[in-house]
C-alpha atoms as a PDB file:
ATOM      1  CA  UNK A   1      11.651   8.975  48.330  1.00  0.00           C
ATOM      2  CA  UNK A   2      13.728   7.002  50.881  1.00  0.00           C
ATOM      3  CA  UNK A   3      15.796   4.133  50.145  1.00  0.00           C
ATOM      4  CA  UNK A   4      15.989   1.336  53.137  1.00  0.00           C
ATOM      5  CA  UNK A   5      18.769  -0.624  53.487  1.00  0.00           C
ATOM      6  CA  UNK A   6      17.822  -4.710  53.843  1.00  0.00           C
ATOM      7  CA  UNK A   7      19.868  -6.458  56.566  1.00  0.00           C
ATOM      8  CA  UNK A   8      22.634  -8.621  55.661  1.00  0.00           C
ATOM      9  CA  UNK A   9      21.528 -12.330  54.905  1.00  0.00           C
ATOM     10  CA  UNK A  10      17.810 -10.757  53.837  1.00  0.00           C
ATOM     11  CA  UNK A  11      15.755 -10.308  50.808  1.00  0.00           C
ATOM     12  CA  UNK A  12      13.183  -8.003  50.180  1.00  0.00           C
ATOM     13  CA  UNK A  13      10.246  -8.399  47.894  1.00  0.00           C
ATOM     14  CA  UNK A  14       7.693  -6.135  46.831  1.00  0.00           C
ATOM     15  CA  UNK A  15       4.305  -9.174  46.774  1.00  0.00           C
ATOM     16  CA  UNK A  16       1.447  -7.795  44.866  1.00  0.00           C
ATOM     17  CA  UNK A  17      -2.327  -9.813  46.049  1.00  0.00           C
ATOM     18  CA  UNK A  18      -4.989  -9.927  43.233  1.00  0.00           C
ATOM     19  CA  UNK A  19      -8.544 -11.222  43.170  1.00  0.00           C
ATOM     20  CA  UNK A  20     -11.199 -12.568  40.837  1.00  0.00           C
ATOM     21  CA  UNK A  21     -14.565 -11.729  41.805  1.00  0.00           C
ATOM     22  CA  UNK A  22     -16.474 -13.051  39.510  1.00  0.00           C
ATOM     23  CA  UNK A  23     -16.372 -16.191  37.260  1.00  0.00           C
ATOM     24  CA  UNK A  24     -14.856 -15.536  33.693  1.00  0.00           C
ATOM     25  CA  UNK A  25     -16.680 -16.303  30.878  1.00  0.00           C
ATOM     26  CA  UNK A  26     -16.203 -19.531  29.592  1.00  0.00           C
ATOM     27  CA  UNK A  27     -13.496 -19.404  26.779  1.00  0.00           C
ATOM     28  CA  UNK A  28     -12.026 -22.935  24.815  1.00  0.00           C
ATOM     29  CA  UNK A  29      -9.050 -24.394  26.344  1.00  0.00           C
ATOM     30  CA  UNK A  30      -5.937 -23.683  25.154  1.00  0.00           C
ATOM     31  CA  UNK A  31      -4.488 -26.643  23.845  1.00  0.00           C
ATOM     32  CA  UNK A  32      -1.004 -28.290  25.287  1.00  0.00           C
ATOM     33  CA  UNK A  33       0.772 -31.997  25.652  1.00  0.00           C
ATOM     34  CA  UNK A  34       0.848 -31.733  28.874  1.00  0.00           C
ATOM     35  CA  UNK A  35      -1.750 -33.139  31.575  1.00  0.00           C
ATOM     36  CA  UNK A  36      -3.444 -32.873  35.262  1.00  0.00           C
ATOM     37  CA  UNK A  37      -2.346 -35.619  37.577  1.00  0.00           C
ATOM     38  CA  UNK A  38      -4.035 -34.989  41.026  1.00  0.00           C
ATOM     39  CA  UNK A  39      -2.183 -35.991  43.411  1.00  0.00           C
ATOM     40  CA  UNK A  40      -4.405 -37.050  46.401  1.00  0.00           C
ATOM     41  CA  UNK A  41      -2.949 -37.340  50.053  1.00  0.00           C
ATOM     42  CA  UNK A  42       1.182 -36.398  48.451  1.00  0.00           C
ATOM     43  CA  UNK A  43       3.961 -37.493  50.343  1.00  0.00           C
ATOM     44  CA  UNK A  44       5.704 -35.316  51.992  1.00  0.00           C
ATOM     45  CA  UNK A  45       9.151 -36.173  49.966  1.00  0.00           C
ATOM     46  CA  UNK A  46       7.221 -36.220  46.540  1.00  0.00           C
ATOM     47  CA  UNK A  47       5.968 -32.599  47.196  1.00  0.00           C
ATOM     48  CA  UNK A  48       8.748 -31.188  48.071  1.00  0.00           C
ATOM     49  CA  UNK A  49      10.816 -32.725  45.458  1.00  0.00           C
ATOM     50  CA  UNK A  50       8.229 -31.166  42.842  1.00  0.00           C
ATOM     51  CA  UNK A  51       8.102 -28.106  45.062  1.00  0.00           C
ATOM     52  CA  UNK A  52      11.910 -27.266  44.679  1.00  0.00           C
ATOM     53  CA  UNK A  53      11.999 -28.638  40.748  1.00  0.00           C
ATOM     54  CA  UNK A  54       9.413 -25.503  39.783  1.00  0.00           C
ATOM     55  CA  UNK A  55      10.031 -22.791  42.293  1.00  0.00           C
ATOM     56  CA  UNK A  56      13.642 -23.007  42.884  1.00  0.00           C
ATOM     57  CA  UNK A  57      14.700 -20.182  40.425  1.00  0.00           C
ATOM     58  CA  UNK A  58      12.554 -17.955  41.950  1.00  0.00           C
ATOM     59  CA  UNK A  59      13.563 -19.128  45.353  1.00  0.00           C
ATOM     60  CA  UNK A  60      10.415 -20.534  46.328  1.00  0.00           C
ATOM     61  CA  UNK A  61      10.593 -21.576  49.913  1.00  0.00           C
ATOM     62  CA  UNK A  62       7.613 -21.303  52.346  1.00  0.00           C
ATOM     63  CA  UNK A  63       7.628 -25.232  51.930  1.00  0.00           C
ATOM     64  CA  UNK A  64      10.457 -26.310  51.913  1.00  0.00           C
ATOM     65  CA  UNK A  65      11.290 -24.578  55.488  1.00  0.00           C
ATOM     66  CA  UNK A  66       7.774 -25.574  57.260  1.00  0.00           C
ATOM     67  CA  UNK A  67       7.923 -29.299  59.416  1.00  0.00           C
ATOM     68  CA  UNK A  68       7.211 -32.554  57.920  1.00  0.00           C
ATOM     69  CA  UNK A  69       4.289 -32.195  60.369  1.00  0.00           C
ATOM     70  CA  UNK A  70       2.857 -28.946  58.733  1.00  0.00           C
ATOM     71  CA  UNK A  71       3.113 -29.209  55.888  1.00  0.00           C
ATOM     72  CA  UNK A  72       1.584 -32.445  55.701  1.00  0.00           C
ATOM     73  CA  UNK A  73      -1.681 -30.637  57.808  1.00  0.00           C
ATOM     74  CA  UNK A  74      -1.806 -28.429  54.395  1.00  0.00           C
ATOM     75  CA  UNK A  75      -1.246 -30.452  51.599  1.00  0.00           C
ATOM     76  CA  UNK A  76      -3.141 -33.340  53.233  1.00  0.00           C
ATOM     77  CA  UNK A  77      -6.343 -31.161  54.147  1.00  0.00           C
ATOM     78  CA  UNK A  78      -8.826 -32.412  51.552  1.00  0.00           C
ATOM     79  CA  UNK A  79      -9.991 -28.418  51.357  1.00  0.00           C
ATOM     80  CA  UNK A  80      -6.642 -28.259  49.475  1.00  0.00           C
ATOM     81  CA  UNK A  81      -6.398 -29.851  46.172  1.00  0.00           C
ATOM     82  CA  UNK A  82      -3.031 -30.541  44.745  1.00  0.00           C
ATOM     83  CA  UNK A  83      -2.051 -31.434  40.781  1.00  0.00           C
ATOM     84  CA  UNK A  84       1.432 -32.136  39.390  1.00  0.00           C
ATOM     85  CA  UNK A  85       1.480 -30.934  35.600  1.00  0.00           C
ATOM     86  CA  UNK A  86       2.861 -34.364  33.884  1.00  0.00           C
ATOM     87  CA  UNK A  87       4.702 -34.751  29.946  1.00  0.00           C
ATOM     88  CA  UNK A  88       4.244 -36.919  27.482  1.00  0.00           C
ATOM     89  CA  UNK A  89       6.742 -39.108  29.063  1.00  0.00           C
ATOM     90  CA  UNK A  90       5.193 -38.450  32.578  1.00  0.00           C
ATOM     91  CA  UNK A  91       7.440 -36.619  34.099  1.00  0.00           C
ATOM     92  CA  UNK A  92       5.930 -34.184  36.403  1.00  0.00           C
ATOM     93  CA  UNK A  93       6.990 -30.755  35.156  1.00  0.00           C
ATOM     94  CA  UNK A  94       4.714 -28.360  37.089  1.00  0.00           C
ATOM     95  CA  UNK A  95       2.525 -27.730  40.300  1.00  0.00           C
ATOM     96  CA  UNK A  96      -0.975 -26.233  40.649  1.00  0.00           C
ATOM     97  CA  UNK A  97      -2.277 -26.232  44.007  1.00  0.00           C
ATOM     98  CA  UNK A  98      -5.756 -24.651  44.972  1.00  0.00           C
ATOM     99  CA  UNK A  99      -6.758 -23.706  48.415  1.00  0.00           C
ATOM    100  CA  UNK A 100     -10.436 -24.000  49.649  1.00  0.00           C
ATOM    101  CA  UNK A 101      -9.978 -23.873  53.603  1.00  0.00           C
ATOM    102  CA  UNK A 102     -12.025 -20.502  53.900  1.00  0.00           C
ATOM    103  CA  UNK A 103     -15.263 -20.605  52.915  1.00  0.00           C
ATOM    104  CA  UNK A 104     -16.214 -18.866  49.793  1.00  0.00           C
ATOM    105  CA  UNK A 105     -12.927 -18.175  48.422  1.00  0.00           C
ATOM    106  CA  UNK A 106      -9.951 -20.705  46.267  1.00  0.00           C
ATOM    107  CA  UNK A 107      -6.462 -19.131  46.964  1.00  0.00           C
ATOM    108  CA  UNK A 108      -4.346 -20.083  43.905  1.00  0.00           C
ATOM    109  CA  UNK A 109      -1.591 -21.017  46.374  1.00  0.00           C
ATOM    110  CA  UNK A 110       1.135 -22.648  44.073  1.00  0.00           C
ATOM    111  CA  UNK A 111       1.137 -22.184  40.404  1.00  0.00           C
ATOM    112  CA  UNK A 112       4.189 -23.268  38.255  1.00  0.00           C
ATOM    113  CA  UNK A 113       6.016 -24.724  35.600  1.00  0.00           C
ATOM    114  CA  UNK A 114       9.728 -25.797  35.092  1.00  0.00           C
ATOM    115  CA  UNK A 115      11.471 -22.609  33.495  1.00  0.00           C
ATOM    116  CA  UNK A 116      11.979 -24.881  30.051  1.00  0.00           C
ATOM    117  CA  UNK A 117       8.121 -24.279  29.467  1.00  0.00           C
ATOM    118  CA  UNK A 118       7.705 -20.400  29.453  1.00  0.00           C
ATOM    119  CA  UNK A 119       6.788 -19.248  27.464  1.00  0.00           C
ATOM    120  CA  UNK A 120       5.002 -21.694  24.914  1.00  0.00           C
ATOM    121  CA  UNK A 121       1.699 -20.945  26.127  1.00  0.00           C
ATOM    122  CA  UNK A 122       1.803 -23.917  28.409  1.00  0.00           C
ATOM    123  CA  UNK A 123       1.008 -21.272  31.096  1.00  0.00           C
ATOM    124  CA  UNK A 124      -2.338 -19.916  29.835  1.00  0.00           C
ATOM    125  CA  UNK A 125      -3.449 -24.122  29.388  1.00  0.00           C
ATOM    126  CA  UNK A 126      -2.893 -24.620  32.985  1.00  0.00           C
ATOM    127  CA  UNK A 127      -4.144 -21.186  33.986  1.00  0.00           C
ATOM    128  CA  UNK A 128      -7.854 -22.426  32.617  1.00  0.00           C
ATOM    129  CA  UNK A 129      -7.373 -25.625  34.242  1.00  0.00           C
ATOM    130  CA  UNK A 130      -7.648 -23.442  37.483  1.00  0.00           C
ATOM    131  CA  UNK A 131     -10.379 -21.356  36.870  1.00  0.00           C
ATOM    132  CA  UNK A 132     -12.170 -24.044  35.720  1.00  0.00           C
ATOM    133  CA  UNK A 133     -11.365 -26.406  38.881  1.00  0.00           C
ATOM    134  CA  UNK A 134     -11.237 -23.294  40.925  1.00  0.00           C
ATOM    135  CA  UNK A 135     -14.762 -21.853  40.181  1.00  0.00           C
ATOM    136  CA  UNK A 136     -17.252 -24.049  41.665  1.00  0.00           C
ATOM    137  CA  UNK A 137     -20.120 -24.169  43.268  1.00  0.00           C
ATOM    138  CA  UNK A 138     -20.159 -21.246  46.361  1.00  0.00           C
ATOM    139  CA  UNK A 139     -17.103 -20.212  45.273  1.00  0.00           C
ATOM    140  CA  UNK A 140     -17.359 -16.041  45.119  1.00  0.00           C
ATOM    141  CA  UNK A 141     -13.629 -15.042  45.121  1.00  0.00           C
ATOM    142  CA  UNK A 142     -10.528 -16.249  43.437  1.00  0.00           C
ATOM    143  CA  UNK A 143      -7.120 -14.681  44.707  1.00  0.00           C
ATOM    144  CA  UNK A 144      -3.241 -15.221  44.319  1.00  0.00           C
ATOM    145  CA  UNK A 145      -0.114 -13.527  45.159  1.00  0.00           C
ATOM    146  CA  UNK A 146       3.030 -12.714  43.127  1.00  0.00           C
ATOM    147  CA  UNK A 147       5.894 -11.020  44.435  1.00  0.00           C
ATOM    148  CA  UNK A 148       9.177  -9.184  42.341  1.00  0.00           C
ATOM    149  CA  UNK A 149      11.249 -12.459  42.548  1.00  0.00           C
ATOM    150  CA  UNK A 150       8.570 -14.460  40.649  1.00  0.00           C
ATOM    151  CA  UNK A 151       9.247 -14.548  36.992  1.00  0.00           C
ATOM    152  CA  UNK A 152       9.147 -11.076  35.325  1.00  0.00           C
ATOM    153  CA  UNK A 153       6.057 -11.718  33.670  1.00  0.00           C
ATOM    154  CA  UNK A 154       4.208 -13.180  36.499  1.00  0.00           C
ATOM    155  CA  UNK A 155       2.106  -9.808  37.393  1.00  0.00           C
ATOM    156  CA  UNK A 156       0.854  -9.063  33.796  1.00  0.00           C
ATOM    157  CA  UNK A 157       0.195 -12.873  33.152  1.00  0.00           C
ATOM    158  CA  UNK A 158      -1.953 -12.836  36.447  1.00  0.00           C
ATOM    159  CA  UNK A 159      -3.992 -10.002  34.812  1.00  0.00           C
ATOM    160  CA  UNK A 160      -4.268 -10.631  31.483  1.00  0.00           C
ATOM    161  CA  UNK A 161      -6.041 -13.795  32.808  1.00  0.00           C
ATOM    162  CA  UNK A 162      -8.653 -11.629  34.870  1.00  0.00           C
ATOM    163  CA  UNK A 163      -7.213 -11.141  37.962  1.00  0.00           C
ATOM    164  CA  UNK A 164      -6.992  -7.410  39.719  1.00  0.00           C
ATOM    165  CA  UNK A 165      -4.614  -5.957  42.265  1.00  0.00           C
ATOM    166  CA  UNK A 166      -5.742  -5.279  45.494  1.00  0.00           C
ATOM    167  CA  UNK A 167      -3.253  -5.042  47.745  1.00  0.00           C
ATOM    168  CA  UNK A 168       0.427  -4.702  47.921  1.00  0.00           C
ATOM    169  CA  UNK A 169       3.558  -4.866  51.090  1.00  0.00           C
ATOM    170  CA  UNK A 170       7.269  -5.574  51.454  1.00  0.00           C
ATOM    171  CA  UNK A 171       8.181  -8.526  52.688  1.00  0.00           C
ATOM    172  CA  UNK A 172      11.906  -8.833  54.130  1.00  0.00           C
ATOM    173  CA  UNK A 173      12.635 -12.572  55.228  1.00  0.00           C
ATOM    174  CA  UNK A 174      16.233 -14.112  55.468  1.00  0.00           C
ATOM    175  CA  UNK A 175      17.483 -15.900  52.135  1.00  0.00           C
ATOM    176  CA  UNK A 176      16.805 -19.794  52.067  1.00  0.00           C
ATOM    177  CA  UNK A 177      19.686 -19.726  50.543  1.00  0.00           C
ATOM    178  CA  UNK A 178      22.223 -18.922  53.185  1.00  0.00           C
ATOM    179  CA  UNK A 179      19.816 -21.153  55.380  1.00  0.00           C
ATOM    180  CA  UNK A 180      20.715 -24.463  52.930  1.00  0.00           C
ATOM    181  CA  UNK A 181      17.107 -24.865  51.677  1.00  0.00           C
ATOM    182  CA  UNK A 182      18.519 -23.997  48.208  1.00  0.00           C
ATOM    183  CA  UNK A 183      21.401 -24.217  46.976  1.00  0.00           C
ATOM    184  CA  UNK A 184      23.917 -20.633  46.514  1.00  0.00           C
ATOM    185  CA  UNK A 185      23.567 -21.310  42.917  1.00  0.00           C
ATOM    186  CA  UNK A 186      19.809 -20.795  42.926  1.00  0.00           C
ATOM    187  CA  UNK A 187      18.138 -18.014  40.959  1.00  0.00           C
ATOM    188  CA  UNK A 188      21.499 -16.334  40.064  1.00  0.00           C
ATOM    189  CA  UNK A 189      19.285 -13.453  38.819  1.00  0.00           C
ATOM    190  CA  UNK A 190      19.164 -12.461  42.829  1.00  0.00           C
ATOM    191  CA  UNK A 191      22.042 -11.697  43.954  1.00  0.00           C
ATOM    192  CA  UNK A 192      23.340 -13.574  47.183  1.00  0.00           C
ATOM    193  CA  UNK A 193      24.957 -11.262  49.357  1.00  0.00           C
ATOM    194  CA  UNK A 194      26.433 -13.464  51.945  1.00  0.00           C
ATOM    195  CA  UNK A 195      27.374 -11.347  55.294  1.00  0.00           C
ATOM    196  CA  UNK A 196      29.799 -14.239  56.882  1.00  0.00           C
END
């Protein structure tokens, strides 16, 4: 057993990949207040804004550091298919985003909720919305990755809902936040060690 340092300025996560290869059973859906808004076409702004709102305690990034012009070849790509998770009072208060640009398969790309939600089963309602709008015709895989700064429960919640491992690798990458995408104060749970 070795133990390898990570550079100053870095973080290291282990990211575990899972599949689906086969459509679950149909199963009723889990009630919730909450609701689907698809967003068609997002601007850039608006995404990001929601982006940051559910994945900044877990230091969600990959976004938030790609051009205005990339990003908006993604999330305007209608083989991606983008829904805010909206209140009661319609306030968008989560993200699920579901990617069919290779053939056969729907990576469950983004998949989040504002950190006031875990918990209440909110989670498993929005988790059928996307096998339901995931599974469809020609589809033959589902997949989705989680790494160990996602939420804690984040593996086990993947496969409790179906999904198994198949793959796992560290991934080292310098922390957004000494690079100003988030702020220090994000996900105090990681610590920030800050080599300047």
């Amino acid at each position: 057993m070795s133990l390898d340092p990570v550079p100053p300025g870095q973080l290291a996560a282990i990211v575990t990949s899972l599949e689906m290869l086969a459509r679950p059973r149909p199963a009723p859906m889990p009630m919730s207040a909450l609701r689907l808004s698809r967003w068609q076409a997002p601007a850039v702004q608006a995404y990001r804004t929601l982006f940051r709102r559910i994945g900044e305690p877990w230091l969600w990034f990959s976004r938030l550091a790609m051009s205005d012009a990339d990003l908006t070849a993604i999330i305007h790509d209608p083989a991606v298919e983008i829904f805010a998770v909206v209140d009661a009072q319609g306030i968008e208060v989560g993200l699920l985003e579901l990617d069919f640009r290779s053939a056969g398969q729907c990576e469950l790309a983004f998949f989040g909720l504002i950190p006031q939600l875990t918990g209440k089963g909110h989670g498993r309602w929005l988790m059928a919305h996307a096998l339901a709008l995931g599974w469809r015709k020609g589809v033959t895989r589902m997949w989705v990755h989680t790494c160990t700064l996602d939420h804690h429960g984040a593996l086990g919640f993947y496969r409790k809902a179906g999904f198994t491992p198949f793959a796992r690798a560290v991934e080292i990458f310098a922390d957004p936040r000494l690079a100003g995408l988030l702020p220090r104060d994000a996900a105090p749970q990681i610590p920030l060690f800050d080599p300047a």
